[in-house]
PDB file of N, CA and C in Angstrom:
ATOM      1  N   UNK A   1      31.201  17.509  14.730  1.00  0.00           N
ATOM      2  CA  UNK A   1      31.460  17.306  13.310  1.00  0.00           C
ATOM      3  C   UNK A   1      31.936  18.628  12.706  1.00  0.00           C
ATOM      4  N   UNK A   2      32.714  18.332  11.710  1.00  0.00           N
ATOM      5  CA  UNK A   2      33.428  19.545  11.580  1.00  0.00           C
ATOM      6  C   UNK A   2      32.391  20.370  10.315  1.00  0.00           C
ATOM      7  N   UNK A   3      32.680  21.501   9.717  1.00  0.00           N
ATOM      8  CA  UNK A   3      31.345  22.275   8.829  1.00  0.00           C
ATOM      9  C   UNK A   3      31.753  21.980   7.624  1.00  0.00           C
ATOM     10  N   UNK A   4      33.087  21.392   6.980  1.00  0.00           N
ATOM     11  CA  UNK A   4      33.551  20.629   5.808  1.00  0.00           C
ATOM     12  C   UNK A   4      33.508  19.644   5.548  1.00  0.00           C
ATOM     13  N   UNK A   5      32.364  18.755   6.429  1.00  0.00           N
ATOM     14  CA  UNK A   5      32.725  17.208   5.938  1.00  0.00           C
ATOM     15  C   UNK A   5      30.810  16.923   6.151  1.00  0.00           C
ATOM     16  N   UNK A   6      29.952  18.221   6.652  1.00  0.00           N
ATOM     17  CA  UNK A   6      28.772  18.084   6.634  1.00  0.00           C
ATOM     18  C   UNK A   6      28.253  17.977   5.358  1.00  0.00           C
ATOM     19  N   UNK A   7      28.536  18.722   4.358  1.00  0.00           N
ATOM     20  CA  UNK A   7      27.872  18.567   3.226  1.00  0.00           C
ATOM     21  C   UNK A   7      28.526  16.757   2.447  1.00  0.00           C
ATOM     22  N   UNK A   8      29.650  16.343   2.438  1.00  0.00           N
ATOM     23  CA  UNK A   8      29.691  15.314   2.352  1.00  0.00           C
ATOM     24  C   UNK A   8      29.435  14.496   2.906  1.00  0.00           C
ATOM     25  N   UNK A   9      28.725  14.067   4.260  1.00  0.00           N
ATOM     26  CA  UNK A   9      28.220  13.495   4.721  1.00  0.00           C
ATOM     27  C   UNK A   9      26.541  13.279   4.464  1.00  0.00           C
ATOM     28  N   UNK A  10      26.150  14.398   4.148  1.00  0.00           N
ATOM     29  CA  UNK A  10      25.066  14.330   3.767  1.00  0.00           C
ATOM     30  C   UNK A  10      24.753  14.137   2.092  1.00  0.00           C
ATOM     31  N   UNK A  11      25.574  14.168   1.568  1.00  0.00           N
ATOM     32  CA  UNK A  11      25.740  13.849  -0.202  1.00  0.00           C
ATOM     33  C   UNK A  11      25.700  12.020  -0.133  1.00  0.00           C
ATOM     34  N   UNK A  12      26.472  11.648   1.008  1.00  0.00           N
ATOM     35  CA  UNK A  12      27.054   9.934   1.600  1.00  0.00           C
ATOM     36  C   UNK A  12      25.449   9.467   1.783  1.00  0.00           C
ATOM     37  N   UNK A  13      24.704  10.152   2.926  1.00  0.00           N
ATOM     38  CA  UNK A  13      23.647   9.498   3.131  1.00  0.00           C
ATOM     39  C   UNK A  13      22.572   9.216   1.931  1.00  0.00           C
ATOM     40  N   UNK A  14      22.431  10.740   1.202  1.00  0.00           N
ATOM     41  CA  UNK A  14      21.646  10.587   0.101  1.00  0.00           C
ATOM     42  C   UNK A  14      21.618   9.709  -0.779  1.00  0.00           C
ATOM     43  N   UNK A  15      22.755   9.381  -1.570  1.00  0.00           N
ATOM     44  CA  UNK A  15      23.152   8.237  -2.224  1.00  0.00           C
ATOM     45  C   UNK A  15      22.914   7.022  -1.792  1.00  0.00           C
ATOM     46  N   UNK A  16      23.458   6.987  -0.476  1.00  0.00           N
ATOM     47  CA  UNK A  16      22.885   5.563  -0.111  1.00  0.00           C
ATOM     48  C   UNK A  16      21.383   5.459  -0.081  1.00  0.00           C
ATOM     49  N   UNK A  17      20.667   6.139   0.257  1.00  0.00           N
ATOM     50  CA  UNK A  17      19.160   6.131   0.255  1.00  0.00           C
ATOM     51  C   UNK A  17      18.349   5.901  -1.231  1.00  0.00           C
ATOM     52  N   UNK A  18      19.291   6.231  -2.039  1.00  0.00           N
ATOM     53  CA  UNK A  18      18.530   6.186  -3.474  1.00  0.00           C
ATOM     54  C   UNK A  18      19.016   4.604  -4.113  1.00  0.00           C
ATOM     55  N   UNK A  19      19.705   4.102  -3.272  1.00  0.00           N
ATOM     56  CA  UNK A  19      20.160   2.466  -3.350  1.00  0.00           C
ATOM     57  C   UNK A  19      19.302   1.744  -3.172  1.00  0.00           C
ATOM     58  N   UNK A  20      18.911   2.240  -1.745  1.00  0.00           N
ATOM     59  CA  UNK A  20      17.917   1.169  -0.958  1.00  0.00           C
ATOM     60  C   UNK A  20      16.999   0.668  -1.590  1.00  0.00           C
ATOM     61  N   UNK A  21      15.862   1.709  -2.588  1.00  0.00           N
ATOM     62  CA  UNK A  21      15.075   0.826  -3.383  1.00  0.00           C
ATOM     63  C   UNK A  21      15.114   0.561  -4.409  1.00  0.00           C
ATOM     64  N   UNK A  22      16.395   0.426  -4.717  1.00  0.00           N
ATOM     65  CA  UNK A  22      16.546  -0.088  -6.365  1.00  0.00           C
ATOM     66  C   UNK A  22      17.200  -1.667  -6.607  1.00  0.00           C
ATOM     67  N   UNK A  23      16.699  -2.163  -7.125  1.00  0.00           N
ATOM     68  CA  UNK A  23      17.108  -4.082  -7.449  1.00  0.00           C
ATOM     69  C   UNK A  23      17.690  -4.037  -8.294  1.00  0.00           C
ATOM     70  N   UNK A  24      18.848  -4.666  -8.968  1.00  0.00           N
ATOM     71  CA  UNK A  24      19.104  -5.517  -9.940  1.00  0.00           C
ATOM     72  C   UNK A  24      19.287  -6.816 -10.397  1.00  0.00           C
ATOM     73  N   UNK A  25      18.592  -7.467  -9.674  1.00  0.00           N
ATOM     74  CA  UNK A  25      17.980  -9.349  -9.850  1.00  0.00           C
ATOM     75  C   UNK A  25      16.707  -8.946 -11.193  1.00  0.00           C
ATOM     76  N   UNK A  26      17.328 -10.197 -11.702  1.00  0.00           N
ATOM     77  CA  UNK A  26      16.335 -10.017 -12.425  1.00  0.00           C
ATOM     78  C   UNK A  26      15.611 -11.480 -12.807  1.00  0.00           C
ATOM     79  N   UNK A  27      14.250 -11.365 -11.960  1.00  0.00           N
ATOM     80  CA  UNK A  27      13.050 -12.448 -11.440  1.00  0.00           C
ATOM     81  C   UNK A  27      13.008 -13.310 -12.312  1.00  0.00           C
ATOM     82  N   UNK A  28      13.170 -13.783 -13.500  1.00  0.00           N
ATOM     83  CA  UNK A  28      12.363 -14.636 -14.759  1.00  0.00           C
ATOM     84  C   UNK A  28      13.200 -14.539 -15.813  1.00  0.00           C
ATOM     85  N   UNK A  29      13.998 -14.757 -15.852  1.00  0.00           N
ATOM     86  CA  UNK A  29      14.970 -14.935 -17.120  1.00  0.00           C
ATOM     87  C   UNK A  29      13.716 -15.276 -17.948  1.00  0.00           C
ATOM     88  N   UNK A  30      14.482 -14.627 -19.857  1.00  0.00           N
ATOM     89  CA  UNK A  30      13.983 -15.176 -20.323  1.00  0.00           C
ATOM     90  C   UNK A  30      13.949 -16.059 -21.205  1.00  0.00           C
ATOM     91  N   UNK A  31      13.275 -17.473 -21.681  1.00  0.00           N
ATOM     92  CA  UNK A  31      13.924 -18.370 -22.607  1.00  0.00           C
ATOM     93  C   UNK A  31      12.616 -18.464 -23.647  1.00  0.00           C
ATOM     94  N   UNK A  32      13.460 -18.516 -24.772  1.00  0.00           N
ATOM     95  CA  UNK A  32      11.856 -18.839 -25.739  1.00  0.00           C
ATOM     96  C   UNK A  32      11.275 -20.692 -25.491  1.00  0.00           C
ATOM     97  N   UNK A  33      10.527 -20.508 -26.062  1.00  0.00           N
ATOM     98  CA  UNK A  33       9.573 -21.746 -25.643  1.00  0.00           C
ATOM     99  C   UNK A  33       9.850 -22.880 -26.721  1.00  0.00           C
ATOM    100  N   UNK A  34      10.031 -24.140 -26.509  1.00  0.00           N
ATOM    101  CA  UNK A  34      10.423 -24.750 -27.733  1.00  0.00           C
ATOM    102  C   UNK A  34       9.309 -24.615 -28.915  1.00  0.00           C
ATOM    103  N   UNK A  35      10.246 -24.107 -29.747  1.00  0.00           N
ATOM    104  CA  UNK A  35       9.625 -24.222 -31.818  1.00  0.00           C
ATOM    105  C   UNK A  35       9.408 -22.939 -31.733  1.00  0.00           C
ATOM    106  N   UNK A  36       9.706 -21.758 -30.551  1.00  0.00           N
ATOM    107  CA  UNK A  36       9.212 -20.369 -31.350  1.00  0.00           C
ATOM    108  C   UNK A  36      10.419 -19.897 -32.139  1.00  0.00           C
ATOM    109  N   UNK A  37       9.675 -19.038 -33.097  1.00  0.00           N
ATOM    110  CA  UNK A  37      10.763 -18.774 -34.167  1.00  0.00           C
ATOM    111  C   UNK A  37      10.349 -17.014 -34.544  1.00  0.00           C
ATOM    112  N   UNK A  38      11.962 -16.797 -34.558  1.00  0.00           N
ATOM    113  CA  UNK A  38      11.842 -14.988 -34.399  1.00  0.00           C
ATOM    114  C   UNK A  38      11.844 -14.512 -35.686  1.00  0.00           C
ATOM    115  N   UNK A  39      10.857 -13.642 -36.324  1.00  0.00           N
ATOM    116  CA  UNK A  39      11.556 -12.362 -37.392  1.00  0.00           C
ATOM    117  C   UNK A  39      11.649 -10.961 -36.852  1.00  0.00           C
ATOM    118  N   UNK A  40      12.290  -9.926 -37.126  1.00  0.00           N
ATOM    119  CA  UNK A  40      13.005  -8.857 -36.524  1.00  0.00           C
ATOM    120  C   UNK A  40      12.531  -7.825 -38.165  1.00  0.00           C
ATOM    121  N   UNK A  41      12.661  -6.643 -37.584  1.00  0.00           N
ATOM    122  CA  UNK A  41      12.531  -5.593 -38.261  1.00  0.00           C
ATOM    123  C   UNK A  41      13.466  -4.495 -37.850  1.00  0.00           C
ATOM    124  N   UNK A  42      14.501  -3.903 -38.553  1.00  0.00           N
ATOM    125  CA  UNK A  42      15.208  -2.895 -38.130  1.00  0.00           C
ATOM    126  C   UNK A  42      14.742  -1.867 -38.430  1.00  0.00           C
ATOM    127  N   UNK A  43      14.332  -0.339 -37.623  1.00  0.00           N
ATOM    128  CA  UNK A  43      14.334   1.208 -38.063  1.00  0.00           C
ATOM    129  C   UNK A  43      15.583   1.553 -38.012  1.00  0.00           C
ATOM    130  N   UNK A  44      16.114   2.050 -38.720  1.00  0.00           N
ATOM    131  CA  UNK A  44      17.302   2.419 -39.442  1.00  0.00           C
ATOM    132  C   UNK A  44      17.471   4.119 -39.033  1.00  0.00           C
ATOM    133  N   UNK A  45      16.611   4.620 -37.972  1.00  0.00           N
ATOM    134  CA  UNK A  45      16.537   6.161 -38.195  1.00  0.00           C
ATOM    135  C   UNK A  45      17.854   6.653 -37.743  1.00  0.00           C
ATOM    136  N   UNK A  46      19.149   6.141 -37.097  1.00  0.00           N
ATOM    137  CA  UNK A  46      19.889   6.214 -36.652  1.00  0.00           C
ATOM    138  C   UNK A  46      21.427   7.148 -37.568  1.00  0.00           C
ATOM    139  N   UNK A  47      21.045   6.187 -38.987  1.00  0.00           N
ATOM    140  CA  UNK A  47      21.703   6.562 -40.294  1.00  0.00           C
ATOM    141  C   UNK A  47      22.845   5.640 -40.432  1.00  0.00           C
ATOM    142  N   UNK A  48      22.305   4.093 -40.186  1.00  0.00           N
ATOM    143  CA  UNK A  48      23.364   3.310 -40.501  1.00  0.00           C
ATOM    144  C   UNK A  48      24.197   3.096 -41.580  1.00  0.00           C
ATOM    145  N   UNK A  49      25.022   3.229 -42.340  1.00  0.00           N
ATOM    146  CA  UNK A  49      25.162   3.157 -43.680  1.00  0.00           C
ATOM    147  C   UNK A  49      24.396   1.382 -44.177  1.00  0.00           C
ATOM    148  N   UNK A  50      24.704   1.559 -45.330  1.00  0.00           N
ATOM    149  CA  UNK A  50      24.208   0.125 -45.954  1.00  0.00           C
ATOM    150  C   UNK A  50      24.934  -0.751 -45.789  1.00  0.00           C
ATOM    151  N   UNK A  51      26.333  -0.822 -45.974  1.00  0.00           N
ATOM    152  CA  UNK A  51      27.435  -1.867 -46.039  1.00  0.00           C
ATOM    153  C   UNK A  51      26.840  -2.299 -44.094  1.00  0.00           C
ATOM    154  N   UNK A  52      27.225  -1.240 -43.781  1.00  0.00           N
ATOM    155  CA  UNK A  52      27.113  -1.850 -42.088  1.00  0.00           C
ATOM    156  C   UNK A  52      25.929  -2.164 -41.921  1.00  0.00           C
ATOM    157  N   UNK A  53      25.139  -2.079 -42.401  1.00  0.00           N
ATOM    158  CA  UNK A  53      23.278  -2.676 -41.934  1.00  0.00           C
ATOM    159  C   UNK A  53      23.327  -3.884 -42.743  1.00  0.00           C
ATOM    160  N   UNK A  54      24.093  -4.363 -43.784  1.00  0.00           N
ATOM    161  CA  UNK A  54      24.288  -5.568 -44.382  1.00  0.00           C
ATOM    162  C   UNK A  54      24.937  -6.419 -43.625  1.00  0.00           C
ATOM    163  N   UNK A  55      26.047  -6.215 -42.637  1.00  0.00           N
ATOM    164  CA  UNK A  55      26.509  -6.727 -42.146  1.00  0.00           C
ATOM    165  C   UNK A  55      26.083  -7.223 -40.744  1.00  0.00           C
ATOM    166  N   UNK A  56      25.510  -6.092 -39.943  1.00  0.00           N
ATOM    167  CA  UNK A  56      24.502  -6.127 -39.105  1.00  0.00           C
ATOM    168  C   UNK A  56      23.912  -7.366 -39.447  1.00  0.00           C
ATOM    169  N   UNK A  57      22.582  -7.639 -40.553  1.00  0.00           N
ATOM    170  CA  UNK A  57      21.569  -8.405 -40.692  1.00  0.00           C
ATOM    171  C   UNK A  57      21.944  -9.417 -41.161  1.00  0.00           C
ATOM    172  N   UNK A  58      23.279  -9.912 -41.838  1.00  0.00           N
ATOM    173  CA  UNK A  58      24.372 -11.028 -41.716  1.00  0.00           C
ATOM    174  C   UNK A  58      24.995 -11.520 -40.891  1.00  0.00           C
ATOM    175  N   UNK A  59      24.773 -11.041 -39.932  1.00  0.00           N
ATOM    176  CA  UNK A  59      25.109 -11.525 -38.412  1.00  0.00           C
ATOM    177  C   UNK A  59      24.498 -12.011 -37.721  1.00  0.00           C
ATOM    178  N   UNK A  60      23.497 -11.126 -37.493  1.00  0.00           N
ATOM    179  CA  UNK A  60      21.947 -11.967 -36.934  1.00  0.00           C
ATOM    180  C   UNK A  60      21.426 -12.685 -37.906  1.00  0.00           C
ATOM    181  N   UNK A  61      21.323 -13.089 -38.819  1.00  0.00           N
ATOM    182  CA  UNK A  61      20.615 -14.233 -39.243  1.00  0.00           C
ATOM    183  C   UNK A  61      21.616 -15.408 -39.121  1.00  0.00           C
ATOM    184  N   UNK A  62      22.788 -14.967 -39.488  1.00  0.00           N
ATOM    185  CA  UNK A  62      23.601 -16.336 -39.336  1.00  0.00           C
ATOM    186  C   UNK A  62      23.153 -16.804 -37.205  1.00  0.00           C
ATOM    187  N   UNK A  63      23.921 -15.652 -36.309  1.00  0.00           N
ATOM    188  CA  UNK A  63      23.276 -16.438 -35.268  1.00  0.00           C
ATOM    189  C   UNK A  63      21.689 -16.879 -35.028  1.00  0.00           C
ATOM    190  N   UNK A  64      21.200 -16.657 -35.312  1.00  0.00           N
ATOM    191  CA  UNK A  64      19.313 -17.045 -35.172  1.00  0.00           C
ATOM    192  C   UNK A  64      19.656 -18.347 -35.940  1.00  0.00           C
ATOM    193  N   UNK A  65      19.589 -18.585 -37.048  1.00  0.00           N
ATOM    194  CA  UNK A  65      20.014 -19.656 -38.087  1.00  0.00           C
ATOM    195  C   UNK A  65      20.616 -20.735 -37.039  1.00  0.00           C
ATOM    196  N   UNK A  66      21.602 -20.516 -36.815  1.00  0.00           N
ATOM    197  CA  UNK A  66      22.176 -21.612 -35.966  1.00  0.00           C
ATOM    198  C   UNK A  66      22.207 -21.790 -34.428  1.00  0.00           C
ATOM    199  N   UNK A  67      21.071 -21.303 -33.802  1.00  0.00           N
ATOM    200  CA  UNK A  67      20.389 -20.990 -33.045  1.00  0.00           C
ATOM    201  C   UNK A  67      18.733 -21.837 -33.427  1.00  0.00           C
ATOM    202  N   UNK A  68      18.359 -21.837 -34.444  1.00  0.00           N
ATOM    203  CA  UNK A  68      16.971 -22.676 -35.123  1.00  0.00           C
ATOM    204  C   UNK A  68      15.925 -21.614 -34.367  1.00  0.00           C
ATOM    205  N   UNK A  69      16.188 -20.373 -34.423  1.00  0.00           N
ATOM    206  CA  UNK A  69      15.138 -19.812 -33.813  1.00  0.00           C
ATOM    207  C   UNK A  69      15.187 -18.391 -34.902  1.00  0.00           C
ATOM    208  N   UNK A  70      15.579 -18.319 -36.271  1.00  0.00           N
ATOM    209  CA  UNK A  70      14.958 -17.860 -37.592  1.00  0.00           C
ATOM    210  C   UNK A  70      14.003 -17.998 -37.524  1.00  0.00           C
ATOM    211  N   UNK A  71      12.587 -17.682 -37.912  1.00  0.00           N
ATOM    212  CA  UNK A  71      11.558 -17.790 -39.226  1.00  0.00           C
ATOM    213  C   UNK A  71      11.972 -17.734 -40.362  1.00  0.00           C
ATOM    214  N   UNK A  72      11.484 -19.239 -41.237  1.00  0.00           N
ATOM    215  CA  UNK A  72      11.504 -18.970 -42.403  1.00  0.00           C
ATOM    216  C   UNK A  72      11.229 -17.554 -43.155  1.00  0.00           C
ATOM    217  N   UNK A  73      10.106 -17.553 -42.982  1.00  0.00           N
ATOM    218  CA  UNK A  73       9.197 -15.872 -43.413  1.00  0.00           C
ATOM    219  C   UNK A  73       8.467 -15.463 -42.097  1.00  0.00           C
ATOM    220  N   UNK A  74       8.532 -13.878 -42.572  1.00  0.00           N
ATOM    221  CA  UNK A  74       8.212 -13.072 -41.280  1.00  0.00           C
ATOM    222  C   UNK A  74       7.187 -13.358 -40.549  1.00  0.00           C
ATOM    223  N   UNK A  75       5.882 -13.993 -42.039  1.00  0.00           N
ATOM    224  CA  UNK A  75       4.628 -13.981 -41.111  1.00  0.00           C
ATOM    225  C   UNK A  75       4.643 -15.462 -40.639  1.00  0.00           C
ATOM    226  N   UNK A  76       5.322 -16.522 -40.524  1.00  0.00           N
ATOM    227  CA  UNK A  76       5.565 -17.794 -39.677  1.00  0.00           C
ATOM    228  C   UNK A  76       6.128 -17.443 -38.525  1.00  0.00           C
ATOM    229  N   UNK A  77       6.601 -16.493 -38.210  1.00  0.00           N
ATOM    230  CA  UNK A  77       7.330 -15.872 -36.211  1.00  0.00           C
ATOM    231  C   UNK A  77       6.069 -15.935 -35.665  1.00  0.00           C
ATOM    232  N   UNK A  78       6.011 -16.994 -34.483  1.00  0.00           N
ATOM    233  CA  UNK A  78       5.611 -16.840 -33.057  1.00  0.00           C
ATOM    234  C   UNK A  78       6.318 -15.453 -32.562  1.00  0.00           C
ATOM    235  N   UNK A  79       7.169 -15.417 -32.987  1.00  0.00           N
ATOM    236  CA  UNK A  79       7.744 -14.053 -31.584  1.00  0.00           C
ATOM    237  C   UNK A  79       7.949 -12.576 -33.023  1.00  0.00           C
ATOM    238  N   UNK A  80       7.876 -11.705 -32.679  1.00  0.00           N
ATOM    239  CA  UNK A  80       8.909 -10.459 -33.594  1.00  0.00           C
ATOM    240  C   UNK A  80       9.545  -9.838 -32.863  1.00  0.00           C
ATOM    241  N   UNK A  81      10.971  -9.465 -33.044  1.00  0.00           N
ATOM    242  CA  UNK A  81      11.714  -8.537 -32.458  1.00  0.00           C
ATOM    243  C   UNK A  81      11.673  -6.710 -33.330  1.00  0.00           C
ATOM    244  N   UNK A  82      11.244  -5.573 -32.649  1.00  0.00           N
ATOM    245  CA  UNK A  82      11.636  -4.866 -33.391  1.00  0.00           C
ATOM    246  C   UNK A  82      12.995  -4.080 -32.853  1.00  0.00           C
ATOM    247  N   UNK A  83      14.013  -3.682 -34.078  1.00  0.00           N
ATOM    248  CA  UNK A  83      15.348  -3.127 -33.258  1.00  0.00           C
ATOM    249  C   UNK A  83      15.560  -1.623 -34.035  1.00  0.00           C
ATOM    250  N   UNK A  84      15.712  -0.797 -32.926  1.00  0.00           N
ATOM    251  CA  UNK A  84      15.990   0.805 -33.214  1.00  0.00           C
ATOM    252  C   UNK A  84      17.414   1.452 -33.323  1.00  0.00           C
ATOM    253  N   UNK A  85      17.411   1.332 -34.660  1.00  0.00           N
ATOM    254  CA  UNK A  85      18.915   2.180 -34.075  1.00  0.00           C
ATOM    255  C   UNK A  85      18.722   3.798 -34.093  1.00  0.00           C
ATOM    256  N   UNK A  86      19.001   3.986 -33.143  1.00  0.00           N
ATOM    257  CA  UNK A  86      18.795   5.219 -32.546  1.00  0.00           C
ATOM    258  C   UNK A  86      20.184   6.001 -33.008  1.00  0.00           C
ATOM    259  N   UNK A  87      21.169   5.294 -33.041  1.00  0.00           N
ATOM    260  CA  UNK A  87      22.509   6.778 -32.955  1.00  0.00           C
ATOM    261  C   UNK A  87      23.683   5.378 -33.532  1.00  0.00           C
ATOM    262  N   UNK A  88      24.370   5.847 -34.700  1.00  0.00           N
ATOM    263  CA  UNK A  88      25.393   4.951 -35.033  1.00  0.00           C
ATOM    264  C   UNK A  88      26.501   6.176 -35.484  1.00  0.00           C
ATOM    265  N   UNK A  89      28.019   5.250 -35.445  1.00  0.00           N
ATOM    266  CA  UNK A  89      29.024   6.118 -35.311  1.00  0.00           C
ATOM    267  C   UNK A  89      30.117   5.371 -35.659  1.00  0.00           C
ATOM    268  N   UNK A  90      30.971   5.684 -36.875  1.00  0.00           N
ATOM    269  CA  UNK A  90      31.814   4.688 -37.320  1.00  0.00           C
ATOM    270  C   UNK A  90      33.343   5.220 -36.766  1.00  0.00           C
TER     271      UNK A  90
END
């Protein structure tokens, strides 16, 4: 073996080894259960403006809404979602 193709050969094996135990199946999909119904809470620490966090939460309610998996009011959710925006960028 030549002394220029050792270190890539061994960069080849490594990689493949850090494959071996990693999955991406994923066991249990998930589906909500019939009649559960979601309310959501956004942290905003991200610095969404308002127009776009209006629009944001006009989006998701229209899909949930027609979806039938809204809560009327927050405290009627079987389920809560909470969502982070972490980093926004127009």
């Amino acid at each position: 073996m030549n002394r220029r193709q050792a270190p890539f050969l061994l960069m080849l094996l490594l990689s493949l080894a850090g494959c071996i135990g990693t999955s991406s199946q994923v066991i249990d999909r998930y589906a909500p259960a019939a009649g559960d119904k979601f309310s959501y809470t956004i942290d905003n620490s991200g610095g969404m403006s308002e127009e776009a966090l209006g629009i944001f939460r006009s989006k998701l309610d229209s899909e949930l809404s027609a979806s039938g998996l809204l809560a009327a009011t927050p405290g009627s959710a079987a389920r809560r979602v909470d969502i982070h925006v972490t980093t926004y960028r127009m």
